[in-house]
PDB file of N, CA and C in Angstrom:
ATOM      1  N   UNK A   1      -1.761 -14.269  15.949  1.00  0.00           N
ATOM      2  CA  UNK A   1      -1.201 -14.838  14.744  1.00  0.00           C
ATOM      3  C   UNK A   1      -1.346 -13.879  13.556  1.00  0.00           C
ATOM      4  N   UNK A   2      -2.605 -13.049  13.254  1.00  0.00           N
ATOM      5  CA  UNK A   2      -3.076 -12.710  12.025  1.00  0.00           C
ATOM      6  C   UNK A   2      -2.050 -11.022  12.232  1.00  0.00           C
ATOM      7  N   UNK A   3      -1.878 -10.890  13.774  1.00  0.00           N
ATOM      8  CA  UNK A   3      -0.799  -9.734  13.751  1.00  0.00           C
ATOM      9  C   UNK A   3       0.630  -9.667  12.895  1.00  0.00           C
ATOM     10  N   UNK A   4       1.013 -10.812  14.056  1.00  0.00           N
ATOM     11  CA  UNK A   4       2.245 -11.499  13.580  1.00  0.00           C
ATOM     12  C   UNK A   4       2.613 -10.904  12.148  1.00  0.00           C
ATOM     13  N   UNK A   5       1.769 -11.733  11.086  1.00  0.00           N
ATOM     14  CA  UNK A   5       2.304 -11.753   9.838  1.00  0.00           C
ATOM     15  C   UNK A   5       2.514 -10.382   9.290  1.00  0.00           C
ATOM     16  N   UNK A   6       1.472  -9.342   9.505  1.00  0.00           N
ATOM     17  CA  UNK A   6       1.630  -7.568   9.233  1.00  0.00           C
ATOM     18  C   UNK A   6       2.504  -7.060   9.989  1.00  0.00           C
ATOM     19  N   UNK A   7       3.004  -7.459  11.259  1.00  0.00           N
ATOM     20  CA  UNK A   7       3.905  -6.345  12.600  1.00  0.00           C
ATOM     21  C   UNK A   7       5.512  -6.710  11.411  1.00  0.00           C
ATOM     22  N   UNK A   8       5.455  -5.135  10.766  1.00  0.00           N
ATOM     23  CA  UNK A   8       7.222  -5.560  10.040  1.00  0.00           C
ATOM     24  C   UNK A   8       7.202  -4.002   9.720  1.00  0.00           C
ATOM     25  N   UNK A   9       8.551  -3.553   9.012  1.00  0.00           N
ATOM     26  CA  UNK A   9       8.820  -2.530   8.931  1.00  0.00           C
ATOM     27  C   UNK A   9       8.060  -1.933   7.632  1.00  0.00           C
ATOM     28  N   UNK A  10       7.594  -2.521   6.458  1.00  0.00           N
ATOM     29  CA  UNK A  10       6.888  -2.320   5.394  1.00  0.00           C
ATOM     30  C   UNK A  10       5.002  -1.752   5.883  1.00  0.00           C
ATOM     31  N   UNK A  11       4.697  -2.833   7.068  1.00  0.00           N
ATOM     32  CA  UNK A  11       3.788  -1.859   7.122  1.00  0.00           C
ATOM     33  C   UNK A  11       3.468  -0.982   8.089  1.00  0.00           C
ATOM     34  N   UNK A  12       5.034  -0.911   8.989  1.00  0.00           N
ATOM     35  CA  UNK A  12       4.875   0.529   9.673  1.00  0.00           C
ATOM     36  C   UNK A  12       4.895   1.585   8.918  1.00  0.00           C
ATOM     37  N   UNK A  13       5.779   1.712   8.157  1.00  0.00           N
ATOM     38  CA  UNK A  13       6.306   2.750   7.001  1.00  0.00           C
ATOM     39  C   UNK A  13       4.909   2.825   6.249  1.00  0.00           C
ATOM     40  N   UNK A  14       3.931   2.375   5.860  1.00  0.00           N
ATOM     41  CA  UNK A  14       2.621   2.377   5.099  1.00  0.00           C
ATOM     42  C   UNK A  14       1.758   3.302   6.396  1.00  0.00           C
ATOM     43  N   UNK A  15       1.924   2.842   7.504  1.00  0.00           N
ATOM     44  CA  UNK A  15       0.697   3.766   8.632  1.00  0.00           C
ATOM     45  C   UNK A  15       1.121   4.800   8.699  1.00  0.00           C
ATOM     46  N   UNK A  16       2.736   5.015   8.694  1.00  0.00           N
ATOM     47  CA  UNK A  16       3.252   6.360   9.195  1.00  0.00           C
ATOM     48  C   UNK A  16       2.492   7.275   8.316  1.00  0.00           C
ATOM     49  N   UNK A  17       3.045   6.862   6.787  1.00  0.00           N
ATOM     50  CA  UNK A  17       2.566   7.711   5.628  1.00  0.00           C
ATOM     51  C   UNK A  17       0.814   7.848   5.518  1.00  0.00           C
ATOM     52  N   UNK A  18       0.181   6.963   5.839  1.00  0.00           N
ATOM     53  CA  UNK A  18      -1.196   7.303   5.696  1.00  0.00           C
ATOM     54  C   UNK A  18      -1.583   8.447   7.057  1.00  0.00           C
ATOM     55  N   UNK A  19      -0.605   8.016   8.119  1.00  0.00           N
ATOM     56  CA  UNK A  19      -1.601   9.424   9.651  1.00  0.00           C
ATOM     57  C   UNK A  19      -0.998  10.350   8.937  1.00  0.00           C
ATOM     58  N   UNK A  20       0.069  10.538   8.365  1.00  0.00           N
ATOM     59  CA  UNK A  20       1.147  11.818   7.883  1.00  0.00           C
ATOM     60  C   UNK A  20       0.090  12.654   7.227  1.00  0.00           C
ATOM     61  N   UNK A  21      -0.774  12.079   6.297  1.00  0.00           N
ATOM     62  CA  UNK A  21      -1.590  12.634   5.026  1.00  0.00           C
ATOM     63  C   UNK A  21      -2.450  12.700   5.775  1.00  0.00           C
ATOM     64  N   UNK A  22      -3.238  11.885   6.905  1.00  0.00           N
ATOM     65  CA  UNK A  22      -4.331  11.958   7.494  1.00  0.00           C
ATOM     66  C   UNK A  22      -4.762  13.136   8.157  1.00  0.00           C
ATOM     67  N   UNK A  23      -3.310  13.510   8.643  1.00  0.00           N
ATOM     68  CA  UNK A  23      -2.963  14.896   9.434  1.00  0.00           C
ATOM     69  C   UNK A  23      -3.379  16.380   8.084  1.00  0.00           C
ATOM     70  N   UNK A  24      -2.459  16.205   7.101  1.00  0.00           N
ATOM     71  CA  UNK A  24      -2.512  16.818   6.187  1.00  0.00           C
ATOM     72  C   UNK A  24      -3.800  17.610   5.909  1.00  0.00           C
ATOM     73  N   UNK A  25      -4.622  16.289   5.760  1.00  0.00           N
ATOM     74  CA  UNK A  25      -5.558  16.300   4.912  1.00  0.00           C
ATOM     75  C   UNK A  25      -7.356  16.798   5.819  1.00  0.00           C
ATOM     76  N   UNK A  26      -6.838  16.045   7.208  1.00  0.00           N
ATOM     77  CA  UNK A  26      -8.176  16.368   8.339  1.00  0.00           C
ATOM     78  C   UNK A  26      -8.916  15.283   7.833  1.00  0.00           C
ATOM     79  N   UNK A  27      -8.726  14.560   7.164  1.00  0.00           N
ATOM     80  CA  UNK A  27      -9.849  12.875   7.182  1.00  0.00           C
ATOM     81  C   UNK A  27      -8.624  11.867   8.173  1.00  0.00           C
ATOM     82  N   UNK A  28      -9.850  10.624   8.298  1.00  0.00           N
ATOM     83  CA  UNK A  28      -9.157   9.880   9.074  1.00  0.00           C
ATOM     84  C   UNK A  28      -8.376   9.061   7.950  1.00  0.00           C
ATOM     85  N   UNK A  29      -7.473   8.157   9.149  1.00  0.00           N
ATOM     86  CA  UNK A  29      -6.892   7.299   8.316  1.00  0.00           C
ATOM     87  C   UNK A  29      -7.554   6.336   7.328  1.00  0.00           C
ATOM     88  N   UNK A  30      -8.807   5.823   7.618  1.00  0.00           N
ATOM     89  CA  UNK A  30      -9.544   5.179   6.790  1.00  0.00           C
ATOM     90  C   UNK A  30      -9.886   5.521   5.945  1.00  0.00           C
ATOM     91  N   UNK A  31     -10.423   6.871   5.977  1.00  0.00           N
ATOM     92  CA  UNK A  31     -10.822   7.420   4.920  1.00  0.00           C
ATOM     93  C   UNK A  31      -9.499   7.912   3.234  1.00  0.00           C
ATOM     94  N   UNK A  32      -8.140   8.303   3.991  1.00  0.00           N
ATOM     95  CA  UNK A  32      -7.372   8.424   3.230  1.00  0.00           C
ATOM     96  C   UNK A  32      -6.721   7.245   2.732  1.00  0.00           C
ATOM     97  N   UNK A  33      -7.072   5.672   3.734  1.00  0.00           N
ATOM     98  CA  UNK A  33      -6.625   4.523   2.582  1.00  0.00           C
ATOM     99  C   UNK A  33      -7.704   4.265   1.841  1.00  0.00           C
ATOM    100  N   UNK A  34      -8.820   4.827   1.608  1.00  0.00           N
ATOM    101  CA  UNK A  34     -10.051   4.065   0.905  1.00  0.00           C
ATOM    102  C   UNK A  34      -9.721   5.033  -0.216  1.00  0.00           C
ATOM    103  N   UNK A  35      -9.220   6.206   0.008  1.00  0.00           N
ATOM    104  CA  UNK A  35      -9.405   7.370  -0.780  1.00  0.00           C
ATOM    105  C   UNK A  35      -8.242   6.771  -2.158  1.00  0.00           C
ATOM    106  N   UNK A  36      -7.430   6.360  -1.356  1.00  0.00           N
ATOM    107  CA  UNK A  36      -5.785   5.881  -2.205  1.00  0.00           C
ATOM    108  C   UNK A  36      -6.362   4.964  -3.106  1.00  0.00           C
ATOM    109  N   UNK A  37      -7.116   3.932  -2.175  1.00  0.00           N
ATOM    110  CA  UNK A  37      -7.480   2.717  -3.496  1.00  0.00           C
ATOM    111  C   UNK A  37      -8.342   3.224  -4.535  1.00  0.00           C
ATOM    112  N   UNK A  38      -9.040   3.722  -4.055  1.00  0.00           N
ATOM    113  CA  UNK A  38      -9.900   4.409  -5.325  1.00  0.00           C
ATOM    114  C   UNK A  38      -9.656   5.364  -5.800  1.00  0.00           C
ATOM    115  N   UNK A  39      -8.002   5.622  -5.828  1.00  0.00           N
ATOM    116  CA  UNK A  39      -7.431   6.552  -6.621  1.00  0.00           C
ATOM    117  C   UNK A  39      -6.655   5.754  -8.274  1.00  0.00           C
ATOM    118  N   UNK A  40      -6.433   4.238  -7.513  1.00  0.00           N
ATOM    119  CA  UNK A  40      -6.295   3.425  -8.627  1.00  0.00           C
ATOM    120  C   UNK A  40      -6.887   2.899 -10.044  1.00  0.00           C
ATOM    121  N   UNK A  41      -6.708   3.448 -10.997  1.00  0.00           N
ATOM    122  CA  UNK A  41      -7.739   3.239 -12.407  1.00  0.00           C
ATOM    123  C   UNK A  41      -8.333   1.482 -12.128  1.00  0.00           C
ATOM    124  N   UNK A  42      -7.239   0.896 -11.712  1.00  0.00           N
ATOM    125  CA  UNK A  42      -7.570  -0.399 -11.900  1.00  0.00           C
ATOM    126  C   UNK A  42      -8.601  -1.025 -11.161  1.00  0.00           C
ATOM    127  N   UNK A  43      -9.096  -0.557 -10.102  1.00  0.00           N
ATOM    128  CA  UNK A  43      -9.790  -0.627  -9.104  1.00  0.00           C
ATOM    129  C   UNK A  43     -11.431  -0.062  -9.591  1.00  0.00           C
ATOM    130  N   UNK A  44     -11.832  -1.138  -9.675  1.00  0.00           N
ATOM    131  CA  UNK A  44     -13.467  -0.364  -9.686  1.00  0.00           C
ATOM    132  C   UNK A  44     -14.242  -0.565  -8.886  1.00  0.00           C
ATOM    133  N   UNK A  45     -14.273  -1.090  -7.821  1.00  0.00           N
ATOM    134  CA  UNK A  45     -14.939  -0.944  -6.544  1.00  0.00           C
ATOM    135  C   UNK A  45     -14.251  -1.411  -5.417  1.00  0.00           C
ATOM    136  N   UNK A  46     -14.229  -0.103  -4.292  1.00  0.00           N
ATOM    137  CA  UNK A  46     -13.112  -1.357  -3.194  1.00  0.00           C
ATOM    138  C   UNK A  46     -14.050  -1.605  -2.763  1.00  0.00           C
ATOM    139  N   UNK A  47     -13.547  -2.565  -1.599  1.00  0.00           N
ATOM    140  CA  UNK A  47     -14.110  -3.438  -0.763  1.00  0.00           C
ATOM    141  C   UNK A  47     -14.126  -3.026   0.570  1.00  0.00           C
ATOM    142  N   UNK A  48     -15.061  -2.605   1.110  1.00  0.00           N
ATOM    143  CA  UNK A  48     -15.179  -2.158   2.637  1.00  0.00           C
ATOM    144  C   UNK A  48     -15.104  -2.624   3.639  1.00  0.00           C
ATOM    145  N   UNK A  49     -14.794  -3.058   5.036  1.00  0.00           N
ATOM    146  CA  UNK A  49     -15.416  -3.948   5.887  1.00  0.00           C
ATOM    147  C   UNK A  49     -16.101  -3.175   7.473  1.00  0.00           C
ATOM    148  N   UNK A  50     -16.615  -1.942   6.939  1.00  0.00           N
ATOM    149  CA  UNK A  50     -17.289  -1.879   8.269  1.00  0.00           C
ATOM    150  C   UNK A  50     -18.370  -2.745   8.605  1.00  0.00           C
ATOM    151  N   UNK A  51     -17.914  -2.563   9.774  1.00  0.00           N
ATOM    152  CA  UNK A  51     -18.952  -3.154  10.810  1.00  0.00           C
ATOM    153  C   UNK A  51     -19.873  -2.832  11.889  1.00  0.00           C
ATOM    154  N   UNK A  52     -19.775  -1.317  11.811  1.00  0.00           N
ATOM    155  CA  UNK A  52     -20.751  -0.575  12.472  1.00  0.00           C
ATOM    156  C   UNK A  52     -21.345   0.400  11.673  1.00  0.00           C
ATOM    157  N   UNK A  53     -22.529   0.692  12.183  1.00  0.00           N
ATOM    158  CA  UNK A  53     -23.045   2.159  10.980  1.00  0.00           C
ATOM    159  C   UNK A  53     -21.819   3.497  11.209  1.00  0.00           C
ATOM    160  N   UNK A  54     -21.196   3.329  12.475  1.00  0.00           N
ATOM    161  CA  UNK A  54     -20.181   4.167  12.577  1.00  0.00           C
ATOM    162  C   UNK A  54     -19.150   3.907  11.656  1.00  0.00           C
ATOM    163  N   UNK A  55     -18.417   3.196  11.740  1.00  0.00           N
ATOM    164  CA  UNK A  55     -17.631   2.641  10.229  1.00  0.00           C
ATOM    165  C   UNK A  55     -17.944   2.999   9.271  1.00  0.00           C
ATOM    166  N   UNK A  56     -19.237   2.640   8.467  1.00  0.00           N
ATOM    167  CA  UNK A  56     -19.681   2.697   7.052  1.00  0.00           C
ATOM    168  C   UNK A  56     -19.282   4.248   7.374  1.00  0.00           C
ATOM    169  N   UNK A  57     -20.516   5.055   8.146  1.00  0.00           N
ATOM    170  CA  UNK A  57     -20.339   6.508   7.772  1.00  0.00           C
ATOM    171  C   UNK A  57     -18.854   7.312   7.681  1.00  0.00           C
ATOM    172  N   UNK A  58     -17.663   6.734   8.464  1.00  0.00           N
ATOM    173  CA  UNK A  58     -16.987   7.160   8.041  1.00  0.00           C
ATOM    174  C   UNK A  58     -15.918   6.686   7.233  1.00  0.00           C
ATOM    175  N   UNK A  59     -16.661   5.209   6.671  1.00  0.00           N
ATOM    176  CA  UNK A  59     -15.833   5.173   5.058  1.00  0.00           C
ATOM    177  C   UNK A  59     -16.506   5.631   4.254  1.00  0.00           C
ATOM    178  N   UNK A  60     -17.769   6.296   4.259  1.00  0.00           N
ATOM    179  CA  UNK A  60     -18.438   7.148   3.156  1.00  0.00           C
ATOM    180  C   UNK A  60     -17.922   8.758   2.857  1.00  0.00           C
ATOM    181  N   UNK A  61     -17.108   8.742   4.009  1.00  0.00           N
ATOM    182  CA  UNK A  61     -16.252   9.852   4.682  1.00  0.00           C
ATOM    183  C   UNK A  61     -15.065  10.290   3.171  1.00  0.00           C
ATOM    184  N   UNK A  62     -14.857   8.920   2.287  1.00  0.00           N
ATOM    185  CA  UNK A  62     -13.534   8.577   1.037  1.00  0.00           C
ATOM    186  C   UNK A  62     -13.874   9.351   0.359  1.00  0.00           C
ATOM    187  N   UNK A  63     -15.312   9.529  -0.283  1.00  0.00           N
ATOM    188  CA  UNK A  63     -15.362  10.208  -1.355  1.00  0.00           C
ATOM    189  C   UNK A  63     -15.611  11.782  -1.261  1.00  0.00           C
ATOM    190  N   UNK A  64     -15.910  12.145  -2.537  1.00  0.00           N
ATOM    191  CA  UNK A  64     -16.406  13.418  -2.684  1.00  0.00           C
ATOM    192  C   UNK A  64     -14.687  14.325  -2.386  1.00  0.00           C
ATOM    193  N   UNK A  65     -13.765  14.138  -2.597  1.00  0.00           N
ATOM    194  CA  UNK A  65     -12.492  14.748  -2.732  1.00  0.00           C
ATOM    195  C   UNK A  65     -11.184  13.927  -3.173  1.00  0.00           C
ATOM    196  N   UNK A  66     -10.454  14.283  -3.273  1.00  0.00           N
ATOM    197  CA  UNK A  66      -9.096  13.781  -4.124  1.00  0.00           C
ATOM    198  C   UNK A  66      -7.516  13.613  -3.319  1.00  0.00           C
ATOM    199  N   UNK A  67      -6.879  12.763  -2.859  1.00  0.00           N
ATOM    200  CA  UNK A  67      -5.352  12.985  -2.706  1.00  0.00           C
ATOM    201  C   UNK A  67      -4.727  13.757  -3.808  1.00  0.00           C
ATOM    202  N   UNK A  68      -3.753  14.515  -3.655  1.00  0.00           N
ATOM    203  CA  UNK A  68      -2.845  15.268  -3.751  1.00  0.00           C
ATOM    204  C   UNK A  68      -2.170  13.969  -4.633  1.00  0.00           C
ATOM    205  N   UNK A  69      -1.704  14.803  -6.156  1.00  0.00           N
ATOM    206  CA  UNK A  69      -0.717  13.339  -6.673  1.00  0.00           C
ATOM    207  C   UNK A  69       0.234  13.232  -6.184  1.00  0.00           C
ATOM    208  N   UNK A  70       0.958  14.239  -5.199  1.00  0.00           N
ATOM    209  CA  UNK A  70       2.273  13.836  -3.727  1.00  0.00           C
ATOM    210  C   UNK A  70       2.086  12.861  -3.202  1.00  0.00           C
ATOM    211  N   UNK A  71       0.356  13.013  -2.439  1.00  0.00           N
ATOM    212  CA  UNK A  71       0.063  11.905  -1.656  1.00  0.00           C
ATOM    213  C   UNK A  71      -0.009  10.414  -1.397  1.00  0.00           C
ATOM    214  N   UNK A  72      -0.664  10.399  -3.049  1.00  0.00           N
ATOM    215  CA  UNK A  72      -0.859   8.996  -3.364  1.00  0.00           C
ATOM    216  C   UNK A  72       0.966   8.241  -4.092  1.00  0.00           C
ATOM    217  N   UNK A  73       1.493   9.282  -4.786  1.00  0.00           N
ATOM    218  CA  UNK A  73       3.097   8.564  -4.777  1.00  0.00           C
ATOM    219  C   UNK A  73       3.574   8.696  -3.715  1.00  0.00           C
ATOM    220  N   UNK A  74       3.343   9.237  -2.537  1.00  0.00           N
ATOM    221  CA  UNK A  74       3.945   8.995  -1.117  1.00  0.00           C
ATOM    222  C   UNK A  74       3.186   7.486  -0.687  1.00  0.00           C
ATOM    223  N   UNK A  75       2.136   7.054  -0.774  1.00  0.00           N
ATOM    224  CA  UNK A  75       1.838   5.773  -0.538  1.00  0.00           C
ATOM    225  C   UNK A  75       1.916   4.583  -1.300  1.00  0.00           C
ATOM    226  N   UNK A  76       2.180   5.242  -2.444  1.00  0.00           N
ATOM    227  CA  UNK A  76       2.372   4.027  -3.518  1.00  0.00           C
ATOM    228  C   UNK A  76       3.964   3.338  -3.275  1.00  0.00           C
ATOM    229  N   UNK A  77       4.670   4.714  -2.764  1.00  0.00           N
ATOM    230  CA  UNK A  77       6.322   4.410  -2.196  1.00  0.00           C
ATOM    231  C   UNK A  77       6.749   3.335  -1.619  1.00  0.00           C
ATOM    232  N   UNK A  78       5.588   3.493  -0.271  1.00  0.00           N
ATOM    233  CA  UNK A  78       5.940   3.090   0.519  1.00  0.00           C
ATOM    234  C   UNK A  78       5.499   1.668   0.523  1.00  0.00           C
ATOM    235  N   UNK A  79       4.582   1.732  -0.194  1.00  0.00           N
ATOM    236  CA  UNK A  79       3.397   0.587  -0.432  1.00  0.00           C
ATOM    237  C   UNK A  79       3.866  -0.578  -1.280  1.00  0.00           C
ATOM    238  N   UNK A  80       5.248  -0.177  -2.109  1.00  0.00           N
ATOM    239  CA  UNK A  80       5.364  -1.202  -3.569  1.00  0.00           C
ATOM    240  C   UNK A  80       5.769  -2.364  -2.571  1.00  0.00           C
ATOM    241  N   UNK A  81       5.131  -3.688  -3.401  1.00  0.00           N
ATOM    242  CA  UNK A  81       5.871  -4.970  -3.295  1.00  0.00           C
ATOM    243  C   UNK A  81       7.278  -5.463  -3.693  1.00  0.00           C
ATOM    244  N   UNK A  82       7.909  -5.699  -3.217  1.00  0.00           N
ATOM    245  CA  UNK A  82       9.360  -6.544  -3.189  1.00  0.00           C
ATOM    246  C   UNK A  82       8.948  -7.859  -4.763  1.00  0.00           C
ATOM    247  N   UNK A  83       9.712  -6.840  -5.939  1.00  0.00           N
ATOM    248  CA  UNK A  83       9.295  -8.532  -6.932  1.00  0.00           C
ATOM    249  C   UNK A  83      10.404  -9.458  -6.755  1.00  0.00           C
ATOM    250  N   UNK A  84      10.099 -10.497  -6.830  1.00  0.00           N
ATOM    251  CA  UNK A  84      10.992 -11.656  -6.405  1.00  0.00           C
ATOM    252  C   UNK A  84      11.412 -12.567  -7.407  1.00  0.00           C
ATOM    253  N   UNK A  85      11.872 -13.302  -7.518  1.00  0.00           N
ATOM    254  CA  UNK A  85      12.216 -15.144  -8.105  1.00  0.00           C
ATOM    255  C   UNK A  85      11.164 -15.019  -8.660  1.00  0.00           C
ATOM    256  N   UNK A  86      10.505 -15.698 -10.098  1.00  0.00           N
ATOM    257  CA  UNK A  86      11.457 -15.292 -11.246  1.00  0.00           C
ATOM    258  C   UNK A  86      10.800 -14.220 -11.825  1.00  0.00           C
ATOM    259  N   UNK A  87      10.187 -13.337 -11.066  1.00  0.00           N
ATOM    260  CA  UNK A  87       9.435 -12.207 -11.524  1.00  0.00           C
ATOM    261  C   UNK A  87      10.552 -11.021 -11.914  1.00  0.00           C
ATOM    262  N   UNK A  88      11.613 -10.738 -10.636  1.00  0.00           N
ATOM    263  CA  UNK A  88      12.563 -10.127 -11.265  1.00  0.00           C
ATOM    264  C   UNK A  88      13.473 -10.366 -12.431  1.00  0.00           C
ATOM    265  N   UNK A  89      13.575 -11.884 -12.619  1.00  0.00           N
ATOM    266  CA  UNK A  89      14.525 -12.309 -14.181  1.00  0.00           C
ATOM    267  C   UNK A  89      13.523 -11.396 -14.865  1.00  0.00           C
ATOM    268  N   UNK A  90      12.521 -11.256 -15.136  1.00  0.00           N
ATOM    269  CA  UNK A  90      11.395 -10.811 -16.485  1.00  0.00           C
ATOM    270  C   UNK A  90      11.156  -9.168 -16.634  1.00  0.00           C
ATOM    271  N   UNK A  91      11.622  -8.793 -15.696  1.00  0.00           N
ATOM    272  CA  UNK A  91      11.599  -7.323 -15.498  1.00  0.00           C
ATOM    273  C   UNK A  91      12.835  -6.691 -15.695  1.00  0.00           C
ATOM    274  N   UNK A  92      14.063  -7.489 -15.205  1.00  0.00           N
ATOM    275  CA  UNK A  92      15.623  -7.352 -16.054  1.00  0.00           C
ATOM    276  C   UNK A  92      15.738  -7.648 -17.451  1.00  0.00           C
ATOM    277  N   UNK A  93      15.039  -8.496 -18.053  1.00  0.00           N
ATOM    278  CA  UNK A  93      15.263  -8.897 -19.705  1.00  0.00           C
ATOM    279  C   UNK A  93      14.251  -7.748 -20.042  1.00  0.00           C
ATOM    280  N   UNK A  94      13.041  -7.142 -19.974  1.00  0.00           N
ATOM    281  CA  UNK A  94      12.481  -5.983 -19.877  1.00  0.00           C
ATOM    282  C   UNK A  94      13.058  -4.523 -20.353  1.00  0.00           C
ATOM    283  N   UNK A  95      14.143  -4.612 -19.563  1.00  0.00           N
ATOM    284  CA  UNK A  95      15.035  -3.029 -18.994  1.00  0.00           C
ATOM    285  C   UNK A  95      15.856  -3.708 -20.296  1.00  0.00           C
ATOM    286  N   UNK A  96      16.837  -4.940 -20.702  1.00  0.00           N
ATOM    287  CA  UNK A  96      17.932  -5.217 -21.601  1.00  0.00           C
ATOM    288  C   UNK A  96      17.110  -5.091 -22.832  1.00  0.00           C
ATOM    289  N   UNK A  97      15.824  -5.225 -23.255  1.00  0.00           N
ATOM    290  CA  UNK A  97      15.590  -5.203 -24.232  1.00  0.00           C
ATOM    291  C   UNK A  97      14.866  -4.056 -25.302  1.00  0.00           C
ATOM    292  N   UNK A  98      14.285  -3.647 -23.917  1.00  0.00           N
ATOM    293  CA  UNK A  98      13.534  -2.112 -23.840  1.00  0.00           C
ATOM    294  C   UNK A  98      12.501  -2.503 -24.718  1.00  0.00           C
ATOM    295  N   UNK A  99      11.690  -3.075 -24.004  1.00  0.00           N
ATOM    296  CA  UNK A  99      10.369  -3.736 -24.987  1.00  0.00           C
ATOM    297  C   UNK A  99       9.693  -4.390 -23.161  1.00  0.00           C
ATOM    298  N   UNK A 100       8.400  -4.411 -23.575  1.00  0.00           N
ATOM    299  CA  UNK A 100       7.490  -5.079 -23.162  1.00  0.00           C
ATOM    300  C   UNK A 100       7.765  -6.370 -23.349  1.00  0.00           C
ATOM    301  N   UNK A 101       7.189  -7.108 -22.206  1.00  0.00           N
ATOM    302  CA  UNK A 101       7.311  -8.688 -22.586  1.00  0.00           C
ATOM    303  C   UNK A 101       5.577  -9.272 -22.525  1.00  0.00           C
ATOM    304  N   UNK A 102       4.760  -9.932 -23.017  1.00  0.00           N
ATOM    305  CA  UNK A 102       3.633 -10.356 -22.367  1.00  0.00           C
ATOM    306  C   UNK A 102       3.646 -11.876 -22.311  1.00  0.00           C
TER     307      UNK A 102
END
């Protein structure tokens, strides 16, 4: 079931791009999505879920280096959400008015 809902083309296109960089880069894939989130200002602590000391050590694997700003707009690409009903009305009056809305 909990597959189900992720198996779609949005987050194949998200794995491709993270082994792509993974390759790039010689960290694993984990390490280059932990690396992405905490490339986000907004983000002040992610959230981990290993479950082995093998895990932890290699999500401790994230820090101590940087994505490429290619990298992380290559995942942010691929990564954006679909805005919808009525989030898109507010983002079109946005663009017509050329102003911020809050």
């Amino acid at each position: 079931e909990y597959y189900k809902r992720y198996e779609n083309d949005r987050t194949r296109k998200i794995l491709d791009q993270v082994e792509k960089i993974s390759a790039e880069t010689g960290k694993t894939m984990a390490q280059v999505a932990l690396n992405w989130v905490m490339s986000n200002p907004a983000v002040t602590a992610p959230i981990i879920g290993a479950r082995s000391v093998e895990q932890l050590s290699d999500n401790l694997g994230a820090t101590g280096w940087h994505l490429e700003k290619r990298q992380i707009e290559a995942i942010n690409e691929v990564s954006n959400l679909e805005v919808t009903y009525p989030y898109d009305r507010r983002s079109e009056e946005q663009q017509r008015s050329g102003r911020e809305l809050s």
